[in-house]
C-alpha atoms as a PDB file:
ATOM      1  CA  UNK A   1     -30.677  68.562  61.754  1.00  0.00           C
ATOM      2  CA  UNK A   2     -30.527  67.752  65.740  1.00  0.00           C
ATOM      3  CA  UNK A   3     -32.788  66.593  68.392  1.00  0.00           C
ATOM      4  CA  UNK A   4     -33.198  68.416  71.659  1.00  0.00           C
ATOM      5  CA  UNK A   5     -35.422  69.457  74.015  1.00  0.00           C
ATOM      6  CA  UNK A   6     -37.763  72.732  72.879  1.00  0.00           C
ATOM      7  CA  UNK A   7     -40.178  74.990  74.969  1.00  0.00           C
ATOM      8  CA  UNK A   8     -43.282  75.262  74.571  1.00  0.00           C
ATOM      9  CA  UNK A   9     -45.213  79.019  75.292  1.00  0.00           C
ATOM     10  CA  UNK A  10     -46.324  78.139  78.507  1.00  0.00           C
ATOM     11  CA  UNK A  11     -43.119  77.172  79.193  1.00  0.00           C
ATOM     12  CA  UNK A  12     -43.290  73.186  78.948  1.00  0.00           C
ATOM     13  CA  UNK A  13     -40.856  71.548  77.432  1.00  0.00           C
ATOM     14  CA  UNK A  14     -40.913  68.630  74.745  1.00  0.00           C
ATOM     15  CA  UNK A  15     -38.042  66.652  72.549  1.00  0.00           C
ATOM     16  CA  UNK A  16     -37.816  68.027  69.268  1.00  0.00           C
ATOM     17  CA  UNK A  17     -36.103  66.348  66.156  1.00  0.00           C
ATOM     18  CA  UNK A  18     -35.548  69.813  64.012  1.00  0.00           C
ATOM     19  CA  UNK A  19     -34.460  70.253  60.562  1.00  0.00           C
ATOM     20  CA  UNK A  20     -32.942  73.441  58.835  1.00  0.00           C
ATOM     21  CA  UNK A  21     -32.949  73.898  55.150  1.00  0.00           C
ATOM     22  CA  UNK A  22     -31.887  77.205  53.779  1.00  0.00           C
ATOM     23  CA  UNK A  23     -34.342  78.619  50.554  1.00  0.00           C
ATOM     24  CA  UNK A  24     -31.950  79.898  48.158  1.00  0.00           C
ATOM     25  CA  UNK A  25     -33.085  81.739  44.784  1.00  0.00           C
ATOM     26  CA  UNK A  26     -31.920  80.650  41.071  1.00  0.00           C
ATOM     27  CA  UNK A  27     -28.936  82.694  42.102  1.00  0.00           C
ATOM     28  CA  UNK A  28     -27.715  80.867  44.592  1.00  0.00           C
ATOM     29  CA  UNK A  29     -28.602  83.730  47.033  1.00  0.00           C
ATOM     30  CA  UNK A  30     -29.571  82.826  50.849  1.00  0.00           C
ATOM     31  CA  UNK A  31     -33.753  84.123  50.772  1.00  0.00           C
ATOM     32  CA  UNK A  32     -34.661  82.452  54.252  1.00  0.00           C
ATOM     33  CA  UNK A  33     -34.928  79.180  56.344  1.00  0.00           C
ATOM     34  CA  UNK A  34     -37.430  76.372  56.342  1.00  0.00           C
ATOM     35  CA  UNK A  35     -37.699  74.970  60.078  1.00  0.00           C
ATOM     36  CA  UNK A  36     -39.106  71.952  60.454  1.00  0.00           C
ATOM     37  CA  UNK A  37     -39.646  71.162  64.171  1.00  0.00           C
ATOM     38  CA  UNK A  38     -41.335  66.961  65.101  1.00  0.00           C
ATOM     39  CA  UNK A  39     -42.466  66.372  68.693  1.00  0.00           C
ATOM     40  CA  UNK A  40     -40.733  62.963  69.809  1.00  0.00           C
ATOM     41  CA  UNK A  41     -41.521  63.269  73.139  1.00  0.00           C
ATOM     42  CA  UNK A  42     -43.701  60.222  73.248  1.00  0.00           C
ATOM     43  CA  UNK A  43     -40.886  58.456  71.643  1.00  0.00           C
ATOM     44  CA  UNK A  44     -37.897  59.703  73.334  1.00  0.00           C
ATOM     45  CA  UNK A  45     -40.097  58.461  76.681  1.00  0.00           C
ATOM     46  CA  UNK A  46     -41.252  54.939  74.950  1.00  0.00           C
ATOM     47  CA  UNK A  47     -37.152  54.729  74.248  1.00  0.00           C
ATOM     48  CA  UNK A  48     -35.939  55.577  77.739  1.00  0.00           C
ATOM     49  CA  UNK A  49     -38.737  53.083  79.426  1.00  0.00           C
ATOM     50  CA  UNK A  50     -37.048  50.259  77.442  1.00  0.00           C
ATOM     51  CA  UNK A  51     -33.278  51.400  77.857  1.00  0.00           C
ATOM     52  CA  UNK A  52     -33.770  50.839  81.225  1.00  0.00           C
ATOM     53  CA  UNK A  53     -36.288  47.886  81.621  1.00  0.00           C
ATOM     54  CA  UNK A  54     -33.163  46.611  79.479  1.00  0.00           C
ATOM     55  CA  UNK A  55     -30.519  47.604  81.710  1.00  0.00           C
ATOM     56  CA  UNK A  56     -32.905  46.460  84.580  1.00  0.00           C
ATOM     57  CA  UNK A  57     -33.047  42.965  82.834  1.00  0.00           C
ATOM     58  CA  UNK A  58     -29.087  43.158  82.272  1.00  0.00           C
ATOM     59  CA  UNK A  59     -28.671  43.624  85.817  1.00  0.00           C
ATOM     60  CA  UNK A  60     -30.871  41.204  86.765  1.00  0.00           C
ATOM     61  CA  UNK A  61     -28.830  38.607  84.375  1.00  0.00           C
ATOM     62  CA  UNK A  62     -25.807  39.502  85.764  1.00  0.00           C
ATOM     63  CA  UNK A  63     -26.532  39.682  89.414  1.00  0.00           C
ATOM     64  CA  UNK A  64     -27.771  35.552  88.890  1.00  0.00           C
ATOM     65  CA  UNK A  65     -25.055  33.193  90.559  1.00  0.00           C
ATOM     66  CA  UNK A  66     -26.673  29.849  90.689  1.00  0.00           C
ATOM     67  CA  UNK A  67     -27.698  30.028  86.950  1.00  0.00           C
ATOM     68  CA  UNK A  68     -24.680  30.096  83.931  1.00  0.00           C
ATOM     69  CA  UNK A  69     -27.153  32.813  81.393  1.00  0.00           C
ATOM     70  CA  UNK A  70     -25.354  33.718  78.402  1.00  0.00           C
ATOM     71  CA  UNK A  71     -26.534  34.873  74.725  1.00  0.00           C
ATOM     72  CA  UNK A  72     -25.235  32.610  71.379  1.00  0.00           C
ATOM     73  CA  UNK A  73     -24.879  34.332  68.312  1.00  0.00           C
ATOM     74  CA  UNK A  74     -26.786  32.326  64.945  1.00  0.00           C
ATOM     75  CA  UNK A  75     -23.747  30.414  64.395  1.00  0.00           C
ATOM     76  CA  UNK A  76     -22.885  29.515  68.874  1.00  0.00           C
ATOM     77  CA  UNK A  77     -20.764  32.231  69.305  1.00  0.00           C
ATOM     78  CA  UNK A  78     -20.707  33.279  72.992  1.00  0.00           C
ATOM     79  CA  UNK A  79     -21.745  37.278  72.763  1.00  0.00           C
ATOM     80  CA  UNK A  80     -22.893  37.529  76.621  1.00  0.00           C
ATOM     81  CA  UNK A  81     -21.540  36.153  79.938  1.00  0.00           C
ATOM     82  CA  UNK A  82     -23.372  36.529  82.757  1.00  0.00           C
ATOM     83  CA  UNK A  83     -21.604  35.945  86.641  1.00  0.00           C
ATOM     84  CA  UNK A  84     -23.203  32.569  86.999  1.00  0.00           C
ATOM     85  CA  UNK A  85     -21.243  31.319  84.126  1.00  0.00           C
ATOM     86  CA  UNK A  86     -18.143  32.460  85.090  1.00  0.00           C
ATOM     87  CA  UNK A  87     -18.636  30.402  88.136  1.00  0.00           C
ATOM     88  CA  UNK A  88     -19.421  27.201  86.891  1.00  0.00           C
ATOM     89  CA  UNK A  89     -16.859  27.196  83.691  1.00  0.00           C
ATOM     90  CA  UNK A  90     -14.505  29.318  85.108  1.00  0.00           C
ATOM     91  CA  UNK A  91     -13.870  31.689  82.080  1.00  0.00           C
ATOM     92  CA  UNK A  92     -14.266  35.445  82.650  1.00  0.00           C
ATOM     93  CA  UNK A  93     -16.234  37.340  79.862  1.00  0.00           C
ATOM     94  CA  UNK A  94     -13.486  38.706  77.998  1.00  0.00           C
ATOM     95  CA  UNK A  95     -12.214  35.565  78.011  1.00  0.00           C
ATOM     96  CA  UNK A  96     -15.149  33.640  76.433  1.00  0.00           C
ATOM     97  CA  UNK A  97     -16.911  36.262  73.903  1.00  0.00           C
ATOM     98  CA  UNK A  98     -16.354  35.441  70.735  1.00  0.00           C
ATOM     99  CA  UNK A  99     -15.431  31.445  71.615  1.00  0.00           C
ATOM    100  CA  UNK A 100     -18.162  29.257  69.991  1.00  0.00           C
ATOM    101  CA  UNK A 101     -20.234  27.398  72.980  1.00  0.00           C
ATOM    102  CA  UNK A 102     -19.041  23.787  71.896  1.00  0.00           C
ATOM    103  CA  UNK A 103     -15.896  24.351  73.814  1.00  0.00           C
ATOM    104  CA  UNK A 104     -18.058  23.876  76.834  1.00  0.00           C
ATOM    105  CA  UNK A 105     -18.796  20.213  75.872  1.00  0.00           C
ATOM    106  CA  UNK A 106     -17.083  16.857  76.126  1.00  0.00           C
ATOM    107  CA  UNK A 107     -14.780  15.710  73.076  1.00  0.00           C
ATOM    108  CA  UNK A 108     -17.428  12.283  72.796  1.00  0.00           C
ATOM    109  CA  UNK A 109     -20.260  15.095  71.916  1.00  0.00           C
ATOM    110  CA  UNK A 110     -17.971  17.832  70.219  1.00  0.00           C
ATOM    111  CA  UNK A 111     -17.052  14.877  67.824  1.00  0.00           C
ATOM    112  CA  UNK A 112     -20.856  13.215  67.672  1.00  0.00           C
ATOM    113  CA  UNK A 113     -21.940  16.723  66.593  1.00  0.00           C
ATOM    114  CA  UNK A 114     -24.010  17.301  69.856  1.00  0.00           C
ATOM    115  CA  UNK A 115     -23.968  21.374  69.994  1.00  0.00           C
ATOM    116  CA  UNK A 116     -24.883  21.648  66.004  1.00  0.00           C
ATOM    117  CA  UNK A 117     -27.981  19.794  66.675  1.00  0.00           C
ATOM    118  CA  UNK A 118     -28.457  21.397  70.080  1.00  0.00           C
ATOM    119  CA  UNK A 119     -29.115  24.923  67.855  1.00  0.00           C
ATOM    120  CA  UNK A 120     -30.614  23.530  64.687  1.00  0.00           C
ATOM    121  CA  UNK A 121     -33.477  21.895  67.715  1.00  0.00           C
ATOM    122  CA  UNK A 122     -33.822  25.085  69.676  1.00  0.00           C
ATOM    123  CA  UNK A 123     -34.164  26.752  65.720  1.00  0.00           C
ATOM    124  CA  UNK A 124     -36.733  24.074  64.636  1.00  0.00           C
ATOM    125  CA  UNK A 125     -38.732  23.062  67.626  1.00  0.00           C
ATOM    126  CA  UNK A 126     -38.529  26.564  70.248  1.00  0.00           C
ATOM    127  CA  UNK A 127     -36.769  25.134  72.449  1.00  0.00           C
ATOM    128  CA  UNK A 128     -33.900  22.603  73.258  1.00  0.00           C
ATOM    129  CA  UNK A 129     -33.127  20.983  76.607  1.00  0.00           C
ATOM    130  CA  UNK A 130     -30.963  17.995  77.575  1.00  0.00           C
ATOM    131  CA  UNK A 131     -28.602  16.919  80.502  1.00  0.00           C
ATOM    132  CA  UNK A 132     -25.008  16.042  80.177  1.00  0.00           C
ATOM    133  CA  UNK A 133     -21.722  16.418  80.854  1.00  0.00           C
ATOM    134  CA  UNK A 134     -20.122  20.167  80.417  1.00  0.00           C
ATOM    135  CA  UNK A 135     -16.467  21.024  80.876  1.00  0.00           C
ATOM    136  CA  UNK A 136     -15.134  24.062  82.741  1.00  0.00           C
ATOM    137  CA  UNK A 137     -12.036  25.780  81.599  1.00  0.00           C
ATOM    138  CA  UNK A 138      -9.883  23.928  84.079  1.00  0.00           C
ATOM    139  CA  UNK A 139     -11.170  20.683  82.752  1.00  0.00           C
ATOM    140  CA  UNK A 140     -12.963  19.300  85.109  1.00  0.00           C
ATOM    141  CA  UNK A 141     -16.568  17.937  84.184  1.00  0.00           C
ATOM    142  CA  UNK A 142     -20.163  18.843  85.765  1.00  0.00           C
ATOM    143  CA  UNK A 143     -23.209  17.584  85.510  1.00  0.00           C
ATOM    144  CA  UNK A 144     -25.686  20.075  83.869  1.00  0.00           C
ATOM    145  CA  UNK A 145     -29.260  21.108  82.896  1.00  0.00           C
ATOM    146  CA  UNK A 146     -29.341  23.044  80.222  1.00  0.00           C
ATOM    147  CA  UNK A 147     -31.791  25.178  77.933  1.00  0.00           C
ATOM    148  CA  UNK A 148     -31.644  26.778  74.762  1.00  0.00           C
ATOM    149  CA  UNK A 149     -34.121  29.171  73.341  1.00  0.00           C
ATOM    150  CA  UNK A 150     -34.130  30.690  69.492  1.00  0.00           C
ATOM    151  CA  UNK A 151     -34.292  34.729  69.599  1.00  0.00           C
ATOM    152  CA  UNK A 152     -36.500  36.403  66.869  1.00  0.00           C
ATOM    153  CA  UNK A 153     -36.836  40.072  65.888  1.00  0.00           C
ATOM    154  CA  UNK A 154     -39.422  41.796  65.172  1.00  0.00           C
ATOM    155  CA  UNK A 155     -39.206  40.307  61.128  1.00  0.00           C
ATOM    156  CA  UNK A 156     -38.966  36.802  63.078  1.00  0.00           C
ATOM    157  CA  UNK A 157     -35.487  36.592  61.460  1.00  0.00           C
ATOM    158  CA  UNK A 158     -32.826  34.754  63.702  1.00  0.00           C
ATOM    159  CA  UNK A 159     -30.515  37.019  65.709  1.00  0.00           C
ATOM    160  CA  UNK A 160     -28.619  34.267  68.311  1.00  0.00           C
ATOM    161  CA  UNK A 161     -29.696  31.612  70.963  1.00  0.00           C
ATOM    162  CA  UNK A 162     -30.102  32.518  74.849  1.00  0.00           C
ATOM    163  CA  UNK A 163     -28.527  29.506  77.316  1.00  0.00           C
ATOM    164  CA  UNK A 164     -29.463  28.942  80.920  1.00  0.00           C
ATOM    165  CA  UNK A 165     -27.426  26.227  82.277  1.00  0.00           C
ATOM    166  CA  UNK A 166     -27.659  24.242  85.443  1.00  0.00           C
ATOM    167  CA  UNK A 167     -25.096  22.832  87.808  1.00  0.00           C
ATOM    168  CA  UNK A 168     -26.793  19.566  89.037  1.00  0.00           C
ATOM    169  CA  UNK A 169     -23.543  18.087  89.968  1.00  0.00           C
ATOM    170  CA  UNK A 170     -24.346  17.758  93.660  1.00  0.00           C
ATOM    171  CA  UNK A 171     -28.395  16.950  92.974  1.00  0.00           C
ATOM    172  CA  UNK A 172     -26.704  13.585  90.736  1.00  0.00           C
ATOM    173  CA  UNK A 173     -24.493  12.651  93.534  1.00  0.00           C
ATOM    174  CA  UNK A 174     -27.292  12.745  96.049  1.00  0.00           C
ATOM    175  CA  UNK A 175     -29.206  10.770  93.755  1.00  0.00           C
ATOM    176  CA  UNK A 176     -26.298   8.743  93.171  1.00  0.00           C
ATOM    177  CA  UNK A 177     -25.929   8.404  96.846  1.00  0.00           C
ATOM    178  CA  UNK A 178     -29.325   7.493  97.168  1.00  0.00           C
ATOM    179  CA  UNK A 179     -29.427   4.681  94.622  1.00  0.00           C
ATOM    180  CA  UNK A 180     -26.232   3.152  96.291  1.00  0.00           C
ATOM    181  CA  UNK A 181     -28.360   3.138  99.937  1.00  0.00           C
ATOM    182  CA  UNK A 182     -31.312   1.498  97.887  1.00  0.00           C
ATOM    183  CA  UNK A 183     -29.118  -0.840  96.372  1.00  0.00           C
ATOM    184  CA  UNK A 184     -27.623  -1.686  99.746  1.00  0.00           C
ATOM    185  CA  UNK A 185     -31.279  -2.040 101.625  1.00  0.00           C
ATOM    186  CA  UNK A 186     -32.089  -4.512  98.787  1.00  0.00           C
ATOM    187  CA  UNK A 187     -29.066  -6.444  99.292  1.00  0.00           C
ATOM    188  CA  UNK A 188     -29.239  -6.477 103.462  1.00  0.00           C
ATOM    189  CA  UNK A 189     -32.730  -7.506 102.500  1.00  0.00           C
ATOM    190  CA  UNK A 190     -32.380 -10.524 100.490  1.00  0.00           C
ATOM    191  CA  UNK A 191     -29.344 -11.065 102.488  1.00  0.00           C
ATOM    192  CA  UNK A 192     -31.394 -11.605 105.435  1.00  0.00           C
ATOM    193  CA  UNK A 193     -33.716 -13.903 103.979  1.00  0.00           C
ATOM    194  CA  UNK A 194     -31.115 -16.184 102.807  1.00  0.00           C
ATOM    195  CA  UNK A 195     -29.255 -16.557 105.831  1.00  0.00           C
ATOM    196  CA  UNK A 196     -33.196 -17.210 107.856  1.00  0.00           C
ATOM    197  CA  UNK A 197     -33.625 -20.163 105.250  1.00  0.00           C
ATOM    198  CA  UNK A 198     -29.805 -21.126 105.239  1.00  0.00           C
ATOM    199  CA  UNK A 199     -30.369 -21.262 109.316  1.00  0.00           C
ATOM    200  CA  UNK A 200     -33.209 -23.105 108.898  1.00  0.00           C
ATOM    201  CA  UNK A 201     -31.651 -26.486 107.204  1.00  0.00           C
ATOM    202  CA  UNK A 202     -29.189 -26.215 108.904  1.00  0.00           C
ATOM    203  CA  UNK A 203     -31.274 -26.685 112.066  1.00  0.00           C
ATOM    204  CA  UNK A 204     -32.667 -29.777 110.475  1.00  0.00           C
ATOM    205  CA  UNK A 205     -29.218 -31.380 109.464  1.00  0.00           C
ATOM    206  CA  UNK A 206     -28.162 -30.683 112.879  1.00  0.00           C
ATOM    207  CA  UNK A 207     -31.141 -32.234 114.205  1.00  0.00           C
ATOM    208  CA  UNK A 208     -30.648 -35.312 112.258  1.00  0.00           C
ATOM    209  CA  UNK A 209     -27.243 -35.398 112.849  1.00  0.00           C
ATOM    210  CA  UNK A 210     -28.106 -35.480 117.028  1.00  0.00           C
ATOM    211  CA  UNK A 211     -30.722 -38.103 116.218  1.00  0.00           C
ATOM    212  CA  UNK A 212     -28.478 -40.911 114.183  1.00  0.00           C
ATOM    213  CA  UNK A 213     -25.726 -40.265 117.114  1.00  0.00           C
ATOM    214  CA  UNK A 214     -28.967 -40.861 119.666  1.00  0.00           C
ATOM    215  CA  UNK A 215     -29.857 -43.701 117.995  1.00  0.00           C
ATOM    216  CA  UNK A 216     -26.380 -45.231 117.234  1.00  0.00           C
ATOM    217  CA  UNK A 217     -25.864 -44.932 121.216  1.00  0.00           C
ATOM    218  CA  UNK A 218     -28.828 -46.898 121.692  1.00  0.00           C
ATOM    219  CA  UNK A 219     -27.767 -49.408 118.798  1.00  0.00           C
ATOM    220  CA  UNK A 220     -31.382 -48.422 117.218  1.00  0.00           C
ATOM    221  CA  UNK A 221     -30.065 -48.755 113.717  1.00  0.00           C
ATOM    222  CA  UNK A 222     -32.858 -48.827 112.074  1.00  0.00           C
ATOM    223  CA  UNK A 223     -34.026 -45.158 112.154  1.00  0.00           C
ATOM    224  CA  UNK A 224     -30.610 -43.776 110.936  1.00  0.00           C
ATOM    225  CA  UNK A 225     -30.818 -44.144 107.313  1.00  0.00           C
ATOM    226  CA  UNK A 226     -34.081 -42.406 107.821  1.00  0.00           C
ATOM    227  CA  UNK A 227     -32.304 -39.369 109.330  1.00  0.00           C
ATOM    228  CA  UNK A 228     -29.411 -39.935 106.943  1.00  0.00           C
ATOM    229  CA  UNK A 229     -31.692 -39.081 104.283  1.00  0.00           C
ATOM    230  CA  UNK A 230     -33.151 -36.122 105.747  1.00  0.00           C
ATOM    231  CA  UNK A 231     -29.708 -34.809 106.352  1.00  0.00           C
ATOM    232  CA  UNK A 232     -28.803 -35.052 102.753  1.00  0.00           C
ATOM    233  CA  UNK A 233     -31.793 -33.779 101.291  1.00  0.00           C
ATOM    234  CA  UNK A 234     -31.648 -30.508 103.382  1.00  0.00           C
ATOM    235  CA  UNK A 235     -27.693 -30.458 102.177  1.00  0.00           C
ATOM    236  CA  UNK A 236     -29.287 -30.303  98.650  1.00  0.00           C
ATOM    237  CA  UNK A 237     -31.663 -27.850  99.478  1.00  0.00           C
ATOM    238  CA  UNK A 238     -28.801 -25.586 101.021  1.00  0.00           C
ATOM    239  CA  UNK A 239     -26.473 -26.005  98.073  1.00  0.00           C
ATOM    240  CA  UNK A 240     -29.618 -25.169  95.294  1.00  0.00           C
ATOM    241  CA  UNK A 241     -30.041 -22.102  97.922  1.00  0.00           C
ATOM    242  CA  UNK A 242     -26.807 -21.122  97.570  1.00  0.00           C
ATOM    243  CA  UNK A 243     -26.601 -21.579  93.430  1.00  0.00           C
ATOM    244  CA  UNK A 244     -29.978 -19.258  93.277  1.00  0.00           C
END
């Protein structure tokens, strides 16, 4: 039995699985051959479209940078490792196949069981998708998106988990960047209003101030306890402005 290509009599040529039997008699003695030729040409070309739409798609994978895009076997083994990943974690692929994926995540989630429920939700609900903190293989930490999809054959029976992950470390510190500024606008802000109503009173204990020195010049003594008063009371004010 062996597959090859055949011609035809007007000298086409199609892909041939053949099979040889030889017809012996009740003697054991060699009477002729059975030949039994199949046209797979249709199938050999069905096969080589999706070889390379597959190696097309491989290359595709593996020519991503910005995007870590590996494959999980059913229990998190790593079985691909695509060029993006080995930039963000830092492990080459021979050094990470075979590794289970929860070496990419902190101890605090390793030990709260975060990657078994990461598959067990991509394997129940599709899909599973989160942000966090993921270690690369130097140890340092990055802030990442990350996605993980169940893959199904054609029986729908579970053959591994494909990953995308996201380094959003720089995205988070602009946003953290940003927050800080707002925080800081809020601040100048309310900082601006309390020194405008600190000035304020203290305009008017000034001005009271001027007045009982006026009217202690003049020996007008009768008008200072009524500045006196106005003095303290914007003293009070001041101090509850300061408490608040």
């Amino acid at each position: 039995e062996a597959e090859s290509w055949r011609a035809r009599k007007d000298g086409s040529r199609f892909w041939a699985n053949v099979a040889i039997d030889a017809i012996r008699d009740a003697a054991g003695q060699l009477g002729a051959y059975a030949k039994v030729p199949r046209d797979l040409t249709e199938k050999r070309a069905a096969e080589q479209k999706l070889r390379a739409s597959e190696e097309r798609f491989r290359m595709l994978v593996q020519s991503v940078t910005d995007y870590a895009i590996y494959m999980l076997d059913p229990t998190g083994h790593v079985s691909s490792w695509n060029a993006g990943a080995e930039r963000f974690k830092g492990y080459r692929a021979d050094e990470i196949r075979g590794e289970h994926f929860s070496k990419f995540y902190t101890d605090e989630e390793r030990n709260a069981g975060i990657p078994r429920i990461a598959l067990e939700t991509a394997k129940r609900e599709g899909r599973f998708e989160a942000e966090g903190w993921r270690v690369r293989k130097d140890g340092s930490r990055f802030w990442a998106s990350v996605i993980i999809d169940p893959i199904h054959d054609d029986n729908d029976e579970l053959i591994g988990f494909a990953k995308v992950t996201r380094d959003l470390s720089e995205k988070r510190a602009i946003e953290e960047q940003l927050r800080q500024s707002q925080k800081m606008e809020a601040v100048g802000q309310l900082t601006g209003g309390l020194a405008h109503d600190f000035n304020n009173l203290l305009t008017g204990i000034s001005g009271s101030l001027e007045m009982m020195q006026v009217r202690t010049a003049q020996g007008r003594m009768d008008d200072v306890d009524r500045y006196l008063k106005a003095a303290q009371g914007a003293v009070k004010r001041a101090a509850a402005l300061t408490h608040r």
